[in-house]
N, C-alpha and C. Protein backbone atom coordinates (compact mmCIF):
# COMPACT_ATOMS: atom_id res chain seq x y z
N UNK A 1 -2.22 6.25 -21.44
CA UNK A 1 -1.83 6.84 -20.18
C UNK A 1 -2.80 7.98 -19.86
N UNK A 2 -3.16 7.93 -19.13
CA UNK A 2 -4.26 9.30 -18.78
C UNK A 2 -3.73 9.85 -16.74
N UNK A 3 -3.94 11.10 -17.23
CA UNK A 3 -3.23 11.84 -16.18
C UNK A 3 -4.28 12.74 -15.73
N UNK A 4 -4.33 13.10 -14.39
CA UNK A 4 -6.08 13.99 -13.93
C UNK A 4 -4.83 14.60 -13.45
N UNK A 5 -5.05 16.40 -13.21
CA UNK A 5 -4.45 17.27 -12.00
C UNK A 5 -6.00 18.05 -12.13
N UNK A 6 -6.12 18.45 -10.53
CA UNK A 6 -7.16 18.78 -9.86
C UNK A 6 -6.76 20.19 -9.15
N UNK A 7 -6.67 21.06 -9.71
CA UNK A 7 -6.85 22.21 -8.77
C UNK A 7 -7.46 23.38 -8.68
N UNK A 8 -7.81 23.77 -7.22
CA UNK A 8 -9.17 24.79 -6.76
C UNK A 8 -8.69 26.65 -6.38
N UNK A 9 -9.37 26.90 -7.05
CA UNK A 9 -8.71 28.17 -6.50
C UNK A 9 -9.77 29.04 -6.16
N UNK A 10 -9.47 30.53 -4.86
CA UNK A 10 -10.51 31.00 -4.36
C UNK A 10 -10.29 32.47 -5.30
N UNK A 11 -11.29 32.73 -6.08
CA UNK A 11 -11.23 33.80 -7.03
C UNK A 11 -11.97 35.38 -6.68
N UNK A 12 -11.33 36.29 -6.95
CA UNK A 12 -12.19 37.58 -6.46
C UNK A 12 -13.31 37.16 -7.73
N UNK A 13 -14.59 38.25 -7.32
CA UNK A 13 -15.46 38.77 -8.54
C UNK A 13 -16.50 37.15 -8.60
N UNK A 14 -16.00 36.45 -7.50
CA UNK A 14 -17.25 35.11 -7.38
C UNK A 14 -18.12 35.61 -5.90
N UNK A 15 -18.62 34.36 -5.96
CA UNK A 15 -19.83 34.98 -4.66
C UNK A 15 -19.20 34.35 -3.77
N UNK A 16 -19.36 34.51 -2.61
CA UNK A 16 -18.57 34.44 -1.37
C UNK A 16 -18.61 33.12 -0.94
N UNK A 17 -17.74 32.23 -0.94
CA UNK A 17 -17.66 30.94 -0.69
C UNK A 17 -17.21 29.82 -2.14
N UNK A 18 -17.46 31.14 -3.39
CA UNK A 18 -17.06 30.38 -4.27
C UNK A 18 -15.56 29.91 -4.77
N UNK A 19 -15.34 28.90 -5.45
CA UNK A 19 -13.96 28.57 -5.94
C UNK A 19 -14.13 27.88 -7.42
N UNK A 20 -13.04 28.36 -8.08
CA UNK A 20 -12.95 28.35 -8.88
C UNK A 20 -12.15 26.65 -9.29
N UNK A 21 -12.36 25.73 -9.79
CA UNK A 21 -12.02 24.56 -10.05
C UNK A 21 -11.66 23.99 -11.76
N UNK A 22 -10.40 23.98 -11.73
CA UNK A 22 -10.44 23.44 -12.89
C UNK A 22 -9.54 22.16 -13.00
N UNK A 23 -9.67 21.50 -14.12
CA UNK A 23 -8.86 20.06 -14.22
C UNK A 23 -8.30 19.89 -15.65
N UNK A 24 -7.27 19.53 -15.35
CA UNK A 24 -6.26 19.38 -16.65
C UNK A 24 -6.09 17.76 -17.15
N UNK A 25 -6.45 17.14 -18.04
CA UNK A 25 -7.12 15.92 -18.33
C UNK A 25 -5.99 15.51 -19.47
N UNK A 26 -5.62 14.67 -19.59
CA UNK A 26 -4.53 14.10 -20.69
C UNK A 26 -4.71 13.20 -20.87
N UNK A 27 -5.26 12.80 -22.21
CA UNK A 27 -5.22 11.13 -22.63
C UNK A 27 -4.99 11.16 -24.00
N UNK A 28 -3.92 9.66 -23.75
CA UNK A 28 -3.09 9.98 -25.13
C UNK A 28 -2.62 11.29 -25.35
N UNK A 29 -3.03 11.34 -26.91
CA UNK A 29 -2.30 12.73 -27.37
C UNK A 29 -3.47 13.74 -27.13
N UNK A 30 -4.70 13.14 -26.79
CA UNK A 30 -5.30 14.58 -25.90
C UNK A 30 -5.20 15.31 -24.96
N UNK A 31 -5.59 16.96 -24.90
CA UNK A 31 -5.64 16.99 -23.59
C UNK A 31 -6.74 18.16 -23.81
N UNK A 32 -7.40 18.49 -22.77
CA UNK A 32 -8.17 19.44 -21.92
C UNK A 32 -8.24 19.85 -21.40
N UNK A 33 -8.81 21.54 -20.89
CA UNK A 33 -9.24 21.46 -19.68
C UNK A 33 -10.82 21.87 -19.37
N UNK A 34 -10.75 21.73 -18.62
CA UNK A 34 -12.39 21.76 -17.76
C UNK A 34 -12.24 22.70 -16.38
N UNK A 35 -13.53 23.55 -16.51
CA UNK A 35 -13.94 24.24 -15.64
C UNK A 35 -14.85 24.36 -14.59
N UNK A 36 -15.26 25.02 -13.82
CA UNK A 36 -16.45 25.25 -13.48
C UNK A 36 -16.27 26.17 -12.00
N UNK A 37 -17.28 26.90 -11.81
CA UNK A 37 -17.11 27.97 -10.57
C UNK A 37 -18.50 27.30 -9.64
N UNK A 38 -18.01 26.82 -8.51
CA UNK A 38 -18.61 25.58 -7.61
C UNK A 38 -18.19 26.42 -6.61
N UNK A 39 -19.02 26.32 -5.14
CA UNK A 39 -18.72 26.60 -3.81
C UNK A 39 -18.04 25.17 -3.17
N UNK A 40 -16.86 24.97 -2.88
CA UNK A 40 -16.74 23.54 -2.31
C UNK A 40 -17.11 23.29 -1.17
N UNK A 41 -17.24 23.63 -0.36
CA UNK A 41 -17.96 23.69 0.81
C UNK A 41 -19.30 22.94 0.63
N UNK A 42 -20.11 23.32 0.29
CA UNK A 42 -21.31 23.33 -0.37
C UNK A 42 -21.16 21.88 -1.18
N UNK A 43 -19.92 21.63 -1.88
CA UNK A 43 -20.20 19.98 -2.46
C UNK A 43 -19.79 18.91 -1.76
N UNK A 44 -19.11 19.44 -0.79
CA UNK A 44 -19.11 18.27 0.55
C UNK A 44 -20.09 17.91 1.14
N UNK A 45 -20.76 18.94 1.53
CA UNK A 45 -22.57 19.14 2.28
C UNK A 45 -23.37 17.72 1.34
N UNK A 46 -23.29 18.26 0.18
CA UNK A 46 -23.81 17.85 -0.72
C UNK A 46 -23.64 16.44 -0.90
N UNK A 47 -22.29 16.06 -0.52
CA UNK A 47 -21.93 14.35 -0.58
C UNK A 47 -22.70 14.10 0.65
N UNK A 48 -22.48 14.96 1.50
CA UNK A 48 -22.53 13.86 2.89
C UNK A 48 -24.17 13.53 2.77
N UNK A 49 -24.32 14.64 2.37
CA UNK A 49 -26.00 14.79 2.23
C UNK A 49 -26.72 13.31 1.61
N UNK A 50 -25.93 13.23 1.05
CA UNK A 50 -26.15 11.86 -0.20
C UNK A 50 -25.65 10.52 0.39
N UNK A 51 -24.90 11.00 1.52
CA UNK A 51 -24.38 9.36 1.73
C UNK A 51 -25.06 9.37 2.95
N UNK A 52 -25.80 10.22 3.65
CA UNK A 52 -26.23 9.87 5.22
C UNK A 52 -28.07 9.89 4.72
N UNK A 53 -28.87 9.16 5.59
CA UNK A 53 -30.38 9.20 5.42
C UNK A 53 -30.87 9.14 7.33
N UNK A 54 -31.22 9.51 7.30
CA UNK A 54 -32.11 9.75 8.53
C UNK A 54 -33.52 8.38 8.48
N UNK A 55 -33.21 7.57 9.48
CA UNK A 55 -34.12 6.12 9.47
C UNK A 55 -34.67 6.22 10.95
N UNK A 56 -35.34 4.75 11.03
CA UNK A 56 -36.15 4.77 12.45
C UNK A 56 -36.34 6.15 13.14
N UNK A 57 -37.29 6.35 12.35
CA UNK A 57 -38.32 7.96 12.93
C UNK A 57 -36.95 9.12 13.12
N UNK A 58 -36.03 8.80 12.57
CA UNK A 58 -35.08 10.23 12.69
C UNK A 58 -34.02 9.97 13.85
N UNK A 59 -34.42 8.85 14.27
CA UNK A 59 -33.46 9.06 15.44
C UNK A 59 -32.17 7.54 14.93
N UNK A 60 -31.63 7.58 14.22
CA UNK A 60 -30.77 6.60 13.78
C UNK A 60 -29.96 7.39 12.19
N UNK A 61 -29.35 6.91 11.56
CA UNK A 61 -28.85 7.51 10.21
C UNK A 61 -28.21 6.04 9.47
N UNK A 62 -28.59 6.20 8.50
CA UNK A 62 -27.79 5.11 7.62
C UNK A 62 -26.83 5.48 6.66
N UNK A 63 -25.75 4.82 6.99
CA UNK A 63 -24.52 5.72 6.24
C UNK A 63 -24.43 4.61 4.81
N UNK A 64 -24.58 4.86 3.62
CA UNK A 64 -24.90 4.46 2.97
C UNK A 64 -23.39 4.12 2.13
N UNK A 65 -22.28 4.79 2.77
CA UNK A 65 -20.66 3.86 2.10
C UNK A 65 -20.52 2.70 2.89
N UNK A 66 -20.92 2.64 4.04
CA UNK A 66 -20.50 1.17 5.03
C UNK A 66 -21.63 -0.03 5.02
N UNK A 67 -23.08 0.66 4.99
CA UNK A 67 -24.11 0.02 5.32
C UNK A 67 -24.91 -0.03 6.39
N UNK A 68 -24.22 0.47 6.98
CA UNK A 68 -24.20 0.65 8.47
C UNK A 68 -24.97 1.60 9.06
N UNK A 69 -26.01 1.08 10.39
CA UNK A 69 -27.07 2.35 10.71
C UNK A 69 -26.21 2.81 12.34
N UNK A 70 -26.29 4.29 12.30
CA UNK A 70 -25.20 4.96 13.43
C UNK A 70 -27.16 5.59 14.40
N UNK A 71 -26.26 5.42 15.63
CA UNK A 71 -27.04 6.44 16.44
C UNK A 71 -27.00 7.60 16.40
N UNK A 72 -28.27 8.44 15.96
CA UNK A 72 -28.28 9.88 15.63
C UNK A 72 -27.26 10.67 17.02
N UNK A 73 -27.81 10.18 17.76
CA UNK A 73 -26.83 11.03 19.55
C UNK A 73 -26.38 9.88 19.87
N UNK A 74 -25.49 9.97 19.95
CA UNK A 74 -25.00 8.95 21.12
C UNK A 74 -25.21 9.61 22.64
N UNK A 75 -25.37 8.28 23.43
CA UNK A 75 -25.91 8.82 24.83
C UNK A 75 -24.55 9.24 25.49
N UNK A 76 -25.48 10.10 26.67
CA UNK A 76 -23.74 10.77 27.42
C UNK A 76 -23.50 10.00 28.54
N UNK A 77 -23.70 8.48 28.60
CA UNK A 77 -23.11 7.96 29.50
C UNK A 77 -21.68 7.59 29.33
N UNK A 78 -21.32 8.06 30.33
CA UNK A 78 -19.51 7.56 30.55
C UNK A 78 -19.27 7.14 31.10
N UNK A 79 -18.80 5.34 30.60
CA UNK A 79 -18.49 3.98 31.37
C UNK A 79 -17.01 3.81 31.05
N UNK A 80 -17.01 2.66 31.82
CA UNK A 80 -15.70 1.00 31.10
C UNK A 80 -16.32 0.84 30.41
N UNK A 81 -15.06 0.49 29.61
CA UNK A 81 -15.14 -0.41 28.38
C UNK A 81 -16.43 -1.69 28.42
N UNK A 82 -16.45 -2.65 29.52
CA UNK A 82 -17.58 -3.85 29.02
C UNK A 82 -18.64 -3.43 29.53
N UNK A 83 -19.05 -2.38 30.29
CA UNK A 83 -20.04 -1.83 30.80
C UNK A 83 -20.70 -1.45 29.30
N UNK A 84 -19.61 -0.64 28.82
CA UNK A 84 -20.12 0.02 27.47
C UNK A 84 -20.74 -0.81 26.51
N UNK A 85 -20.11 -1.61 26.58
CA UNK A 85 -19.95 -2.68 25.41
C UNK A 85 -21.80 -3.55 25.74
N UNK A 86 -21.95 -3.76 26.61
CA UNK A 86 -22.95 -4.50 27.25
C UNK A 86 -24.36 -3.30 27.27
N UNK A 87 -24.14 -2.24 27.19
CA UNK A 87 -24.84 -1.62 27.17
C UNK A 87 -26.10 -1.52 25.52
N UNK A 88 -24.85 -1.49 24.56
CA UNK A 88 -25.76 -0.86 23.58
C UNK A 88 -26.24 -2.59 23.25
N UNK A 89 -26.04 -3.41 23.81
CA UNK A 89 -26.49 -4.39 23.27
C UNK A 89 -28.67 -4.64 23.86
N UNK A 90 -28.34 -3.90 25.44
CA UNK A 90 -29.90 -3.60 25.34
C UNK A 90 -30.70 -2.56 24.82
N UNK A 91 -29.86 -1.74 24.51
CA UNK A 91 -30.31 -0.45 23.46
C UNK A 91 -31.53 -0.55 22.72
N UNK A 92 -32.70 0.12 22.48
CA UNK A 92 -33.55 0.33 21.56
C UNK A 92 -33.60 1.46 21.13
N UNK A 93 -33.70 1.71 20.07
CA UNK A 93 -33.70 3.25 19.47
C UNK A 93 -34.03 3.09 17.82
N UNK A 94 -35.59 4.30 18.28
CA UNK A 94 -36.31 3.87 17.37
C UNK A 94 -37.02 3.07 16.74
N UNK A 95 -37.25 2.73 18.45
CA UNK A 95 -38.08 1.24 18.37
C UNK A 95 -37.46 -0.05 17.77
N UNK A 96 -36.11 -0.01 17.94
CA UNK A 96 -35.62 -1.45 17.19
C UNK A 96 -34.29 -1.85 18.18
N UNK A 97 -34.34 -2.97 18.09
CA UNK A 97 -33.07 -3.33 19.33
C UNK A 97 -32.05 -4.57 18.01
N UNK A 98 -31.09 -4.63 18.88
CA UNK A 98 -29.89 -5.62 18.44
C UNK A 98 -28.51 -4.44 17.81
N UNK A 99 -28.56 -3.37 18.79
CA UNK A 99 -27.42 -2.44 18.50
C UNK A 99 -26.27 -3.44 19.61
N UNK A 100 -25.59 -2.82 18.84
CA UNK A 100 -23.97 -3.27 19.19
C UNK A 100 -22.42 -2.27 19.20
N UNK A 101 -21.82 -2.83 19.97
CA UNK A 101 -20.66 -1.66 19.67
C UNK A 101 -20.33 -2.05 18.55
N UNK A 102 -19.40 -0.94 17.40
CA UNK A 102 -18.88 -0.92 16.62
C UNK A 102 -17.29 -1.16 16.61
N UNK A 103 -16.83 -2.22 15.68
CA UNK A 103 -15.17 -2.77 15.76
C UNK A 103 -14.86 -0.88 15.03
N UNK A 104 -13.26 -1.11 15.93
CA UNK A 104 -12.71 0.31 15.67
C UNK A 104 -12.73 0.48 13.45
N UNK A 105 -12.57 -0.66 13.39
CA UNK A 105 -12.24 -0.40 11.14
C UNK A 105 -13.70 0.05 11.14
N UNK A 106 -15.05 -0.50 11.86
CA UNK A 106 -16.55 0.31 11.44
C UNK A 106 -16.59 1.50 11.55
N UNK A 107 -16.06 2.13 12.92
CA UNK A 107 -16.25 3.64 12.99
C UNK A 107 -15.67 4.72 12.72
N UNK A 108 -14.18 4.08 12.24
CA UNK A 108 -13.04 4.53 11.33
C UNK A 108 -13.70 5.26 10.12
N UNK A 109 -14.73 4.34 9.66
CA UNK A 109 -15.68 4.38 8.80
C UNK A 109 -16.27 6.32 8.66
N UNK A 110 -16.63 6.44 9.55
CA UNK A 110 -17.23 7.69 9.52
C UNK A 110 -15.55 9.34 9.72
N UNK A 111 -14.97 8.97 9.56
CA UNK A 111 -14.07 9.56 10.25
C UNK A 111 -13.51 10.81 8.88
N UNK A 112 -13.73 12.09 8.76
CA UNK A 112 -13.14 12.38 7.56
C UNK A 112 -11.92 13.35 8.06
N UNK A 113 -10.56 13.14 7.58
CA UNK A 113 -9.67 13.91 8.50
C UNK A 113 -9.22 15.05 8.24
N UNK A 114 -10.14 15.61 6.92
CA UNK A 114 -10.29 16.86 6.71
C UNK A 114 -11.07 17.83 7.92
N UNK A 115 -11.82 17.48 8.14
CA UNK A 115 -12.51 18.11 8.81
C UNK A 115 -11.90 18.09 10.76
N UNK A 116 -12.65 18.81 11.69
CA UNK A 116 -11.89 18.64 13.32
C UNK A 116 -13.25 19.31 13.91
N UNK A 117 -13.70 18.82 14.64
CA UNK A 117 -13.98 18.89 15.64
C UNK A 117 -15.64 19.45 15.78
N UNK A 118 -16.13 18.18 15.28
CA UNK A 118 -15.76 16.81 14.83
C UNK A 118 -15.25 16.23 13.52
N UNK A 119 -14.31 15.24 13.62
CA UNK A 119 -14.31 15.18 12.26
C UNK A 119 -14.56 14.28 11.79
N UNK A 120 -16.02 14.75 11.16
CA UNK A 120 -16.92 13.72 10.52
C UNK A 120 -17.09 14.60 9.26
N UNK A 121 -18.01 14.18 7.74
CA UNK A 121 -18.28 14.94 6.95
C UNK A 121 -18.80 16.22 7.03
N UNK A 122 -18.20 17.42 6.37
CA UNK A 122 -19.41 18.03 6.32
C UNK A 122 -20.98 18.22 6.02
N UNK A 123 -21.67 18.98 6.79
CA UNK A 123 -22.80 18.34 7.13
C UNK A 123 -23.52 17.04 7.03
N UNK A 124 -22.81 16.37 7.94
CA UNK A 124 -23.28 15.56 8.36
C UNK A 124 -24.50 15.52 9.27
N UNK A 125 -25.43 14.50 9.51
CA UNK A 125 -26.89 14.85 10.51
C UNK A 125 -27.20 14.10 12.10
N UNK A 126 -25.76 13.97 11.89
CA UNK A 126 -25.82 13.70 13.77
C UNK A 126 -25.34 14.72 14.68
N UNK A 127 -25.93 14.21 16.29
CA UNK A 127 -25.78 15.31 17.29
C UNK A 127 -24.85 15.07 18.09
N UNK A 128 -24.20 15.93 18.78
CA UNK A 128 -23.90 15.72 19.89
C UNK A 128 -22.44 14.57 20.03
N UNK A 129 -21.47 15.26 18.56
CA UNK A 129 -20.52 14.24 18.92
C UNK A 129 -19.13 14.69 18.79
N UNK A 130 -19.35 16.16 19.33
CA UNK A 130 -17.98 17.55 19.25
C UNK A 130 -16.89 16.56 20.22
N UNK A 131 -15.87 16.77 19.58
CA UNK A 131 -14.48 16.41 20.52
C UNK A 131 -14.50 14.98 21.49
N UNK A 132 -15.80 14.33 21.13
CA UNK A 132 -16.18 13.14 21.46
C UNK A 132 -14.91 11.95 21.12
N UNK A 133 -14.80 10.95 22.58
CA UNK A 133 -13.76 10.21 22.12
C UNK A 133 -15.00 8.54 22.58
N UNK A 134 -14.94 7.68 21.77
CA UNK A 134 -15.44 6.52 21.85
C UNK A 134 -15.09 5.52 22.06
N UNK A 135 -15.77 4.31 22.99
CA UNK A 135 -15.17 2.73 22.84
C UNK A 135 -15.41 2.27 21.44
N UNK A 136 -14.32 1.46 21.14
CA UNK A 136 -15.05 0.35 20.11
C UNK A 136 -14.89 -1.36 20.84
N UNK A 137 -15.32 -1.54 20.37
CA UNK A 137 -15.69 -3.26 20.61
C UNK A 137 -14.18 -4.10 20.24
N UNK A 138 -13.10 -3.35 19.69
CA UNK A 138 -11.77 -3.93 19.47
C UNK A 138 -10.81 -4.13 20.67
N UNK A 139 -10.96 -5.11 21.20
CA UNK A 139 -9.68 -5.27 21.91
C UNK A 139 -7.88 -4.99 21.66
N UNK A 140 -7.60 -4.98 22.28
CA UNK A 140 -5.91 -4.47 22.02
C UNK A 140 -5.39 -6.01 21.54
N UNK A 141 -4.98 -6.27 20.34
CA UNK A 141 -4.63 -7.76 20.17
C UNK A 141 -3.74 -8.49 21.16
N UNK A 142 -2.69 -7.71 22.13
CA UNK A 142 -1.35 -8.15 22.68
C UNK A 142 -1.68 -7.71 24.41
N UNK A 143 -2.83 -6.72 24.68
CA UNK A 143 -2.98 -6.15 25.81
C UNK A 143 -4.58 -6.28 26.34
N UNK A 144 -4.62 -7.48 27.33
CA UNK A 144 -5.84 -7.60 27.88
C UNK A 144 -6.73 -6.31 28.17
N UNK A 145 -5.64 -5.54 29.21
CA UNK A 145 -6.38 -4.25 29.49
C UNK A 145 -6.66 -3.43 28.89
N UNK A 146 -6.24 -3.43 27.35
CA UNK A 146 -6.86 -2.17 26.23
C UNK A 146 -7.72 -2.37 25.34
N UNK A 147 -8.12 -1.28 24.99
CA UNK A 147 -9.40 -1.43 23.66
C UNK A 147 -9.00 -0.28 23.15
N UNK A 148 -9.38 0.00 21.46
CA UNK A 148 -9.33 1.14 20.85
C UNK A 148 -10.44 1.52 21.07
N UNK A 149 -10.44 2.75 20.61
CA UNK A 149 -11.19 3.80 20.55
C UNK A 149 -10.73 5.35 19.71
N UNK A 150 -11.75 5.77 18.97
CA UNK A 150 -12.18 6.90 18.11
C UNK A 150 -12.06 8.18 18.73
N UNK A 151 -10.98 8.88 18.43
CA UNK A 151 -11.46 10.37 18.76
C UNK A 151 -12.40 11.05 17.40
N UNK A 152 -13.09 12.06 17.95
CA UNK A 152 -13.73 13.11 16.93
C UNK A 152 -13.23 14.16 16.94
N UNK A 153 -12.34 14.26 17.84
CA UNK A 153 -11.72 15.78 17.10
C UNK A 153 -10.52 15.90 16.41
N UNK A 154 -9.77 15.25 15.99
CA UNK A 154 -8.83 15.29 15.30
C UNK A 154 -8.74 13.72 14.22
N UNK A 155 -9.74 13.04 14.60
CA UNK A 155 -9.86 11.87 13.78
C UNK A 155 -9.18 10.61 14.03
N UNK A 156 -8.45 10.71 15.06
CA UNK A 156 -7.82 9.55 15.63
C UNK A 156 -7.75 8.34 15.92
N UNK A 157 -7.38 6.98 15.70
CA UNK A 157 -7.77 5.49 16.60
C UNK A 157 -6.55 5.75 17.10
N UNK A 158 -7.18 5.59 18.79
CA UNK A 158 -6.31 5.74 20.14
C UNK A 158 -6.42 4.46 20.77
N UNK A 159 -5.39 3.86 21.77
CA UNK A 159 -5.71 2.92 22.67
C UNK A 159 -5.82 3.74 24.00
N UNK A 160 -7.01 3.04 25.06
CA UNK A 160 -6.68 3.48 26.32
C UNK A 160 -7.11 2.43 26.92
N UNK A 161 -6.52 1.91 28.56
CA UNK A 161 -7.32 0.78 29.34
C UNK A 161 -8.90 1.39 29.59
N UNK A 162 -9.19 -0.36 29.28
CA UNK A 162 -10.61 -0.46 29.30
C UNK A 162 -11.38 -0.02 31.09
N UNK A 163 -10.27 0.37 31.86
CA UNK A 163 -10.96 1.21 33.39
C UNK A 163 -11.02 2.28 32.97
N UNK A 164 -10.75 3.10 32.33
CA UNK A 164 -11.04 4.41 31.67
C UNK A 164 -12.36 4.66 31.56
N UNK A 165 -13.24 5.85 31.52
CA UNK A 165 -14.71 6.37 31.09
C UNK A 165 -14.38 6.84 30.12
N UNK A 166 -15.32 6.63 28.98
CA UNK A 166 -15.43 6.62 27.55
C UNK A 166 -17.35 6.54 27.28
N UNK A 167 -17.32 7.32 25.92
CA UNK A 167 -18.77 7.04 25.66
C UNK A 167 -18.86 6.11 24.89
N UNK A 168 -19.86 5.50 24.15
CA UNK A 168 -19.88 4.78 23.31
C UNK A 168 -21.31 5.28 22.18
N UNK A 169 -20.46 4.80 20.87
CA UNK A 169 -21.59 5.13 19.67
C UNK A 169 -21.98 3.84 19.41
N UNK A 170 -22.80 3.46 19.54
CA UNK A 170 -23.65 1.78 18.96
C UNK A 170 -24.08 1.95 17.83
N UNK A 171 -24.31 1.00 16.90
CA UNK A 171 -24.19 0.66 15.12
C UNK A 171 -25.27 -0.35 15.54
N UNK A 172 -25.79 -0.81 13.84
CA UNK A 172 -27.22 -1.74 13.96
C UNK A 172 -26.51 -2.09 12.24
N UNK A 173 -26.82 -3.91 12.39
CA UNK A 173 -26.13 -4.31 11.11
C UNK A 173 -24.78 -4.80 10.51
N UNK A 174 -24.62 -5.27 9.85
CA UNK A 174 -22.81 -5.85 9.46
C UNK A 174 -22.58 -4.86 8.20
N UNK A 175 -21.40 -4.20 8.39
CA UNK A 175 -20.90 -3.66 7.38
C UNK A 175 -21.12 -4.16 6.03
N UNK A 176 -21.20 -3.23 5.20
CA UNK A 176 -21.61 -3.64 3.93
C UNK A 176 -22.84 -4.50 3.34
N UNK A 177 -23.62 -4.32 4.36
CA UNK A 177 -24.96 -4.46 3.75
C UNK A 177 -26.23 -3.38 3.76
C-alpha cells in the first residue's frame, strides 16, 4: 500500500516567493519524509516552459501533452461560428497552411483551472488571449444552432448559437501526434 500526502507551505526566513514543500511517503512498513524549499510559482513556469516550444519562425507553439501546434495570437476577428470555422482553414501562419478549428476536448486541452484570466499555464508563450472566449469546431449534439466554445478566463466549455461573434484559435495536426 503506498500513500503520498503533499503539502506546501509559505515560510518566513525564505526568499520571497519561496515555499516550503514537503511529502510524507508510506510504503509498507516504511515511511519518510522529504523536503525541499522550491518557489512554486517558478515550477509551474518551469513545466509550462517544458511542455510549450515556439515553431514555424515563432509564430505557432507546439504543446507537447496533446501534440498539437496552437496559434501563437489568435487573430481578433469576430465572426459566426462557420465563418470562423472556414476561416482558419485558409489560414497560413508561418508559412504553412492546413490549420483548422479545434474540437472543444482539443482546446480543453490547454485549459489549466488553476490559473484565470487567462487560464492557461503559467507562463505560458502565447499572446493575446486575456478573457478570450473561442469557437470550437463542436457542434451542439441535440441543437443545430449551437457550438461550444472555450472561455479563458475562468476556464470554461460554454454553449452559445453559432449567430453569435466569437474569435477563433486554429490548431495544425491530430491530437496526439
Amino acid at each position: 500500500m503506498t500513500t503520498l500526502f503533499l503539502k506546501t507551505l509559505e515560510t518566513s526566513g525564505t526568499l520571497p516567493g519561496m515555499s516550503l514543500a514537503w511529502m510524507l511517503c508510506r510504503m509498507s512498513a516504511c515511511c519518510c519524509v522529504l523536503w525541499a524549499g522550491f518557489p512554486m510559482d517558478m515550477l509551474h513556469a518551469e513545466e509550462s516552459a517544458s511542455r510549450f516550444t515556439l515553431v514555424l519562425n515563432g509564430e505557432a507553439v507546439k504543446d507537447s501533452a496533446s501534440g498539437l501546434i496552437w496559434e501563437r495570437e489568435p487573430d481578433y476577428i469576430f465572426d459566426v461560428w462557420d465563418r470562423s470555422v472556414a476561416r482558419c482553414a485558409t489560414k497560413t501562419v508561418g508559412g504553412t497552411q492546413g490549420w483548422r478549428a479545434p474540437s472543444i476536448d482539443e482546446i480543453k486541452t490547454l485549459v489549466d483551472l488553476e490559473q484565470q484570466d487567462p487560464s492557461l499555464p503559467a507562463g505560458h508563450p502565447f499572446h493575446n488571449i486575456k478573457s478570450g472566449i473561442y469557437w470550437t469546431s463542436t457542434p451542439h449534439p441535440k441543437d443545430d444552432i449551437v457550438a461550444w466554445q472555450q472561455s479563458f478566463f475562468f476556464g470554461q466549455a460554454v454553449t452559445d448559437q453559432k449567430s453569435g461573434t466569437r474569435r477563433l484559435w486554429c490548431v495544425l495536426g491530430q491530437a496526439g501526434q
